[in-house]
N, C-alpha and C. Protein backbone atom coordinates (compact mmCIF):
# COMPACT_ATOMS: atom_id res chain seq x y z
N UNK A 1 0.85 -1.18 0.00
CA UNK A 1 0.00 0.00 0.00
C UNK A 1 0.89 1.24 0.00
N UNK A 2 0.69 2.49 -0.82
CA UNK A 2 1.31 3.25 -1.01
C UNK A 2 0.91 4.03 0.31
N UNK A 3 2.02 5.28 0.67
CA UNK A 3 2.14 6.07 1.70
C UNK A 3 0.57 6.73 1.57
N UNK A 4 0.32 7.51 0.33
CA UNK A 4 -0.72 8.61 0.60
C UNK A 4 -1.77 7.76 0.70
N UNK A 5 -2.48 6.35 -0.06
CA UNK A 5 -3.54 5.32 0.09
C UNK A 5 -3.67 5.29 1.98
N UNK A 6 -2.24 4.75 2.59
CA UNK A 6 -2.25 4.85 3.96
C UNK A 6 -3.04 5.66 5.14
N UNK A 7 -2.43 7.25 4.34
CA UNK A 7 -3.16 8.14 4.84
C UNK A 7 -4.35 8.34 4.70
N UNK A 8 -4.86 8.26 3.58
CA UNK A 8 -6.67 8.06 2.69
C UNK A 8 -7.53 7.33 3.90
N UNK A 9 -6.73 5.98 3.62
CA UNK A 9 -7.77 5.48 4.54
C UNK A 9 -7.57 5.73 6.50
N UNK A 10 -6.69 6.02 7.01
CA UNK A 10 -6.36 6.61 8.39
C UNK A 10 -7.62 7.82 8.23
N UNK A 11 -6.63 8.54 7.18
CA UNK A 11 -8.34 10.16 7.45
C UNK A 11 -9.79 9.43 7.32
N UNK A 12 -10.21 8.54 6.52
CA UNK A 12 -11.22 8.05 6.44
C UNK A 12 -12.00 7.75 7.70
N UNK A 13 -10.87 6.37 8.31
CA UNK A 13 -11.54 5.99 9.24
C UNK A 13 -11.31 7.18 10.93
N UNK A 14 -10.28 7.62 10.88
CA UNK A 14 -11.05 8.57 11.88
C UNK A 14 -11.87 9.72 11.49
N UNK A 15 -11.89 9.89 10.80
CA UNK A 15 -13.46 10.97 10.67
C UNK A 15 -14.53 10.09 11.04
N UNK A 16 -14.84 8.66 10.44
CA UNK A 16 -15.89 7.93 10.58
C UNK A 16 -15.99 7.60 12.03
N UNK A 17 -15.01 6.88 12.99
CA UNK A 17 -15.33 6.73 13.94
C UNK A 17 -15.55 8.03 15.06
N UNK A 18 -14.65 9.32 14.84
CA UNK A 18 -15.23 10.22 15.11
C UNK A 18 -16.48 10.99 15.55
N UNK A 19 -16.94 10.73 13.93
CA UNK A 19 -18.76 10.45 14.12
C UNK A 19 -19.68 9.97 14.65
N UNK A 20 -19.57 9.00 14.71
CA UNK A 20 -19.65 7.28 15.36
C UNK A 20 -20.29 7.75 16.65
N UNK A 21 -18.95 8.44 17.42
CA UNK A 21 -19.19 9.14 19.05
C UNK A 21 -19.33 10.14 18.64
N UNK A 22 -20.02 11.10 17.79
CA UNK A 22 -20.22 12.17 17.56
C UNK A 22 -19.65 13.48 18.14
N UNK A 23 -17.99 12.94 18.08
CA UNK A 23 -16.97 14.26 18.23
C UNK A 23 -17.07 15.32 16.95
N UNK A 24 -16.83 16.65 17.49
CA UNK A 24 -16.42 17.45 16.63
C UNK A 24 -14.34 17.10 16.74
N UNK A 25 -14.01 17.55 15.85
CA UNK A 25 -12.50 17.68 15.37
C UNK A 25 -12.19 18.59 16.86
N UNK A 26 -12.69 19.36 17.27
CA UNK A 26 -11.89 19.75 18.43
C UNK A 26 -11.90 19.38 19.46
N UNK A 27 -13.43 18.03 19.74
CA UNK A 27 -13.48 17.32 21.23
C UNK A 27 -12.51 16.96 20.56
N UNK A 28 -12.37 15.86 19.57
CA UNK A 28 -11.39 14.93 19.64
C UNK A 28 -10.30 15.35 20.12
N UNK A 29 -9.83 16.50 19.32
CA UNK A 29 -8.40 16.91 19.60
C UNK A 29 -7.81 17.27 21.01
N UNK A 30 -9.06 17.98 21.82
CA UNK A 30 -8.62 18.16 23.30
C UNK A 30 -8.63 16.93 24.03
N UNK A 31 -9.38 15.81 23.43
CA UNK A 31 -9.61 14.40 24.28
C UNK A 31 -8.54 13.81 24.50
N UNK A 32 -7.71 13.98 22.83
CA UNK A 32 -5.87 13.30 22.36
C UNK A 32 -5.05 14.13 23.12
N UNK A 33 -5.14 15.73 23.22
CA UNK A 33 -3.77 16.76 23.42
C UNK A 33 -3.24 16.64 22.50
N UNK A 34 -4.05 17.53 21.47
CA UNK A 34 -3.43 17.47 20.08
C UNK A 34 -4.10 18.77 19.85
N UNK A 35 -3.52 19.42 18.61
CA UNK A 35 -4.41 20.72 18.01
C UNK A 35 -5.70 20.60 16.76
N UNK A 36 -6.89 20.94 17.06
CA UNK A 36 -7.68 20.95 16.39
C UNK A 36 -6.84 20.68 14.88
N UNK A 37 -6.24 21.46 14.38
CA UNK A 37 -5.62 21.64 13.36
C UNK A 37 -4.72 20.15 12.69
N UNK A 38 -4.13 19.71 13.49
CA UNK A 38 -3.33 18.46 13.56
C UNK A 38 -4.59 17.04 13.06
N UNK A 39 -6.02 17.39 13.67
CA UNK A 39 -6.95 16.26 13.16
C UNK A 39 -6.99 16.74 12.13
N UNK A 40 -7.52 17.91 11.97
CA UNK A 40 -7.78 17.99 10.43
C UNK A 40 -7.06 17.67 9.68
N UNK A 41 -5.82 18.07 9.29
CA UNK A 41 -4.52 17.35 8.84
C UNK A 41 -4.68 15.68 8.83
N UNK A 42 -5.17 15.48 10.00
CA UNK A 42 -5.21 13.78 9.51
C UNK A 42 -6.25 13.55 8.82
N UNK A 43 -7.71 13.77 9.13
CA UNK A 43 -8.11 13.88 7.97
C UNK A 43 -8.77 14.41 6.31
N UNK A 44 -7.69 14.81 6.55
CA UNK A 44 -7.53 15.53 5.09
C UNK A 44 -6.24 14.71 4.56
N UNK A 45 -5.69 13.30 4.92
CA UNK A 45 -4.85 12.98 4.44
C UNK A 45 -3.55 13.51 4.60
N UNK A 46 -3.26 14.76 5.17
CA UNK A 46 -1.73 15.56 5.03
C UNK A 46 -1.08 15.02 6.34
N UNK A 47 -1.41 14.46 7.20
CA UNK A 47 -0.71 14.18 8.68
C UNK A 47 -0.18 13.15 8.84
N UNK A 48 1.55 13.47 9.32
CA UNK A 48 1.74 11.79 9.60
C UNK A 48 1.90 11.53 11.30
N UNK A 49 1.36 10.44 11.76
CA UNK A 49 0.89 10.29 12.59
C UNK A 49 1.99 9.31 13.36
N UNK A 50 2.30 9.57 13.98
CA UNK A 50 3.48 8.62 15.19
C UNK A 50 2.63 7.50 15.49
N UNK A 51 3.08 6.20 16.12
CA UNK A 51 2.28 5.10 16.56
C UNK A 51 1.65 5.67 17.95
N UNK A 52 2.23 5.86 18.92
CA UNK A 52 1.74 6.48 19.84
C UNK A 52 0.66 7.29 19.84
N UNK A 53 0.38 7.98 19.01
CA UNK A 53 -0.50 9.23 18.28
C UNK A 53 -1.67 8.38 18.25
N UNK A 54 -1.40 7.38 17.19
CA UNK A 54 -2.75 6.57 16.68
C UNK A 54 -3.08 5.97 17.69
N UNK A 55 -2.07 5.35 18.09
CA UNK A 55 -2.83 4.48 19.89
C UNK A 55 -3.71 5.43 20.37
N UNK A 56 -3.64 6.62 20.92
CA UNK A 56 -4.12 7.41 21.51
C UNK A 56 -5.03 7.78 21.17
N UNK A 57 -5.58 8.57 19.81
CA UNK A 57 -6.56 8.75 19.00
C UNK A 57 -7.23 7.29 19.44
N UNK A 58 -6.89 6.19 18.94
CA UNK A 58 -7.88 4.74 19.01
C UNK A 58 -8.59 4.67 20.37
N UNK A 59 -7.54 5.03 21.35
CA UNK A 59 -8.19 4.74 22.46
C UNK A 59 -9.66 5.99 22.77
N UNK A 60 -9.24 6.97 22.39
CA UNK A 60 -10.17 8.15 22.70
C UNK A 60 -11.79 7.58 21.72
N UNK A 61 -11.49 7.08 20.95
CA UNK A 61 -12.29 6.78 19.98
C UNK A 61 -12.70 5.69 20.20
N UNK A 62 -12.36 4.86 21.03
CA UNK A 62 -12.99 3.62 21.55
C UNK A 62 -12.72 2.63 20.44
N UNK A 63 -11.74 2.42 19.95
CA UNK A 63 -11.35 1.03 19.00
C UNK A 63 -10.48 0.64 19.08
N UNK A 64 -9.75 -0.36 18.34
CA UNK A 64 -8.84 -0.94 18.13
C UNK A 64 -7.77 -0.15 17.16
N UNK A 65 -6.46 0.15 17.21
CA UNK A 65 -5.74 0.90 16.74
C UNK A 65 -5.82 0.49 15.35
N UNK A 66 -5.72 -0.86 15.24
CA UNK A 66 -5.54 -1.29 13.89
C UNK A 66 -6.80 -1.32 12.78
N UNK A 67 -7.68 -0.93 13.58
CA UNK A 67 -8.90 -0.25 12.52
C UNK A 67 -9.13 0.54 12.24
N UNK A 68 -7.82 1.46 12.51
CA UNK A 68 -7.86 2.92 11.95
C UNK A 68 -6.76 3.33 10.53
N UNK A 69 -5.98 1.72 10.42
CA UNK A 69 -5.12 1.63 8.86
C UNK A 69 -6.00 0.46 8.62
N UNK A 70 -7.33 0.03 8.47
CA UNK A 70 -7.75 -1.01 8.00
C UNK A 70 -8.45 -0.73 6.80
N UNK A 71 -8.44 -0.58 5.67
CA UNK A 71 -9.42 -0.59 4.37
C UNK A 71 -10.89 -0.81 5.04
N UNK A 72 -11.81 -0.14 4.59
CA UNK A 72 -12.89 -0.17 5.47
C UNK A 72 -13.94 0.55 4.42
N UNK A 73 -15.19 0.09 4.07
CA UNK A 73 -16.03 0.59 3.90
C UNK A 73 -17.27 1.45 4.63
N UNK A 74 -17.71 2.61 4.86
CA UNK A 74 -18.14 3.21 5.33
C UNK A 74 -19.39 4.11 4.88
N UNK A 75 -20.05 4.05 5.21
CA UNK A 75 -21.52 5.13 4.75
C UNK A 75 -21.34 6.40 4.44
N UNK A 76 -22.10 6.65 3.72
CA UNK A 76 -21.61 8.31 3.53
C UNK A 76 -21.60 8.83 4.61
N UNK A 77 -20.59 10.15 5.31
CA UNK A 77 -21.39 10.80 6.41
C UNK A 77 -21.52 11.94 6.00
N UNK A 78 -22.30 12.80 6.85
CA UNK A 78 -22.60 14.13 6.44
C UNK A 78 -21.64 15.02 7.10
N UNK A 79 -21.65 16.19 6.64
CA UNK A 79 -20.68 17.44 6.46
C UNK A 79 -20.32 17.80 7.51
N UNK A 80 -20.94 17.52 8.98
CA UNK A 80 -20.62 18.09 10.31
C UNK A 80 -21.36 17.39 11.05
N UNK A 81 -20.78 17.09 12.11
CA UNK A 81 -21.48 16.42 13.53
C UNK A 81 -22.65 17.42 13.90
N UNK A 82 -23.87 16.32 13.95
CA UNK A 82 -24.75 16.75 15.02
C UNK A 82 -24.37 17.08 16.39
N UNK A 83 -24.31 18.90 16.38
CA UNK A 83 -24.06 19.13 17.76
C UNK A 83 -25.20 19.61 18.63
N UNK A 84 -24.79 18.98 19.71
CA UNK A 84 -25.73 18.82 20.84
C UNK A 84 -26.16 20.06 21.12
């Protein structure tokens, strides 16, 4: 699998699980200690992400690390979290 495919699907699946728990990009990011800016970057594909990083993200997100580089089909989602 090529580097940027890697990233494709990493941004993919955390936006999706994101959703999932219906974080905005900046719970997440204060949940990790990370900068709003830094998720977006991941997903938008431009971020490279340390292992540690992804552990962390996984855990905040309630999954398994390794389903966040897993090829994964997913539903469309819509443009922004339902905020509360």
């Amino acid at each position: 699998m090529k580097t940027q495919n890697i990233r494709k699907v990493l941004g993919a699946n955390v936006k999706y699980y994101r959703f999932l728990i219906g974080y905005t990009q900046e719970q997440l990011a204060e949940k990790c200690n990370l900068s709003p800016r830094y998720i977006s970057d991941i997903e938008t594909y431009n971020g490279n992400v340390p292992i540690d990083t992804l552990s962390n993200i996984a855990k905040v997100l309630k999954v398994e690390p390794y389903l966040l580089i897993k090829e994964q089909k997913h539903p469309t989602l819509p443009k922004r979290v339902n905020m509360k």
